[in-house]
Protein backbone atom coordinates (compact mmCIF):
# COMPACT_ATOMS: atom_id res chain seq x y z
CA UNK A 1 43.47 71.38 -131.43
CA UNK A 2 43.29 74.14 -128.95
CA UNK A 3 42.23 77.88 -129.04
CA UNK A 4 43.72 79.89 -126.13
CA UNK A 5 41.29 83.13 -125.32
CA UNK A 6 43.60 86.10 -124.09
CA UNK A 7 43.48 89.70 -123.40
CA UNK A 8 43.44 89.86 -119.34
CA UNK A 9 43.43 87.82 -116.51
CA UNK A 10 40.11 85.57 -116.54
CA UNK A 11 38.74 84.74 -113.20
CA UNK A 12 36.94 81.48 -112.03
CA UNK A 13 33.45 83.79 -112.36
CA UNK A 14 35.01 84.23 -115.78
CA UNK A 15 34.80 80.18 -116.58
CA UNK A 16 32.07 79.88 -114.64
CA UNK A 17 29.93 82.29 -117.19
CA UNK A 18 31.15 80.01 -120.24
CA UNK A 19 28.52 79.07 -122.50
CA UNK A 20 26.78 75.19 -122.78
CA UNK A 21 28.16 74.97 -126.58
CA UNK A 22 29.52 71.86 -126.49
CA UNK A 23 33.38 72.78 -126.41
CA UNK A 24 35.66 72.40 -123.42
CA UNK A 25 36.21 75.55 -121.11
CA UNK A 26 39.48 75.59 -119.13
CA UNK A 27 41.20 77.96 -116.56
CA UNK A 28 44.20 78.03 -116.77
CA UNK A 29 47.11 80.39 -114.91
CA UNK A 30 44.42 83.31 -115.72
CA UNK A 31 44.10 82.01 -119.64
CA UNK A 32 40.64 80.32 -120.68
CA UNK A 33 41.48 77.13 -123.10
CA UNK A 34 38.75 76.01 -125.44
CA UNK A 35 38.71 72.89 -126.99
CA UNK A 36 36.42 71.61 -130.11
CA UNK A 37 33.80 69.08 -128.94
CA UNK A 38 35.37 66.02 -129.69
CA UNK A 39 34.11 63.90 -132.56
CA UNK A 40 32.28 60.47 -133.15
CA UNK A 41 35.43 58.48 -132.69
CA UNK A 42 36.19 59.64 -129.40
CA UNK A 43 32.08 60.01 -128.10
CA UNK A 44 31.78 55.66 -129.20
CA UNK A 45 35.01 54.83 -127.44
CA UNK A 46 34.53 57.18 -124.49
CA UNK A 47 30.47 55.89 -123.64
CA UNK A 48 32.61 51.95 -123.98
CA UNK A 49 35.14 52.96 -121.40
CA UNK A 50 32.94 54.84 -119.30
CA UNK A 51 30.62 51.65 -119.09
CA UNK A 52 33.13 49.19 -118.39
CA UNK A 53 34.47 51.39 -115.68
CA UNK A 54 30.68 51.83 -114.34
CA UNK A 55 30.41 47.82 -114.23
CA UNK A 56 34.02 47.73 -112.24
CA UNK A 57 33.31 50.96 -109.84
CA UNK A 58 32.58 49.61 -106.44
CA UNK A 59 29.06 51.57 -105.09
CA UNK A 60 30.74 54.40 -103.27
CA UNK A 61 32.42 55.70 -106.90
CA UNK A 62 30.50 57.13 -109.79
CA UNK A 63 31.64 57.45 -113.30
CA UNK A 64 30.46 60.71 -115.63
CA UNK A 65 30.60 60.42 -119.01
CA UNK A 66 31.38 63.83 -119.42
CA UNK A 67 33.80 66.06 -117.85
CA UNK A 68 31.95 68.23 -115.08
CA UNK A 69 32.45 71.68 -113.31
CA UNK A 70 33.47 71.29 -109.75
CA UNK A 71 30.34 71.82 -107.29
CA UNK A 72 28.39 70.39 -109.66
CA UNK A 73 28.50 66.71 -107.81
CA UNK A 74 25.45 66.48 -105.71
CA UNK A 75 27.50 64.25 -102.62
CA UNK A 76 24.34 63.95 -100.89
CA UNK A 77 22.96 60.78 -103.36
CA UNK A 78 24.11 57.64 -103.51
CA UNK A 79 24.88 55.66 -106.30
CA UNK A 80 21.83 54.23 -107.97
């Protein structure tokens, strides 16, 4: 389930000042989505993928378990 927020043309500073509650925070053609945190279900399978793809990523690749905003990748570290 989705909620589309409207009334004007959001910008990226827009998104950007989106608050840490746990829901999903899209731009999208000037249209912030938000999306429900997901639920228990989809957190269990999502920390099993995300490991298996950890063990299979070659050292150059990191896996997030968690969608992230872009910037927010510090490319100066290398994978631990």
């Amino acid at each position: 389930m989705w909620l589309e927020v409207t009334g004007g043309a959001f910008t990226r500073a827009d998104w950007e000042a989106t608050p840490d509650d746990g829901r999903r925070y899209e731009l999208l053609d000037g249209a912030i989505i938000v999306t429900p945190a997901p639920g228990k279900p989809h957190q269990r399978m999502a920390l099993r993928l995300g490991l298996l793809l950890d063990d299979a990523a070659p050292d150059s690749v990191e896996v997030f378990p968690l969608p992230i905003k872009p910037g927010a990748v510090d490319r100066g570290h290398p994978r631990a």
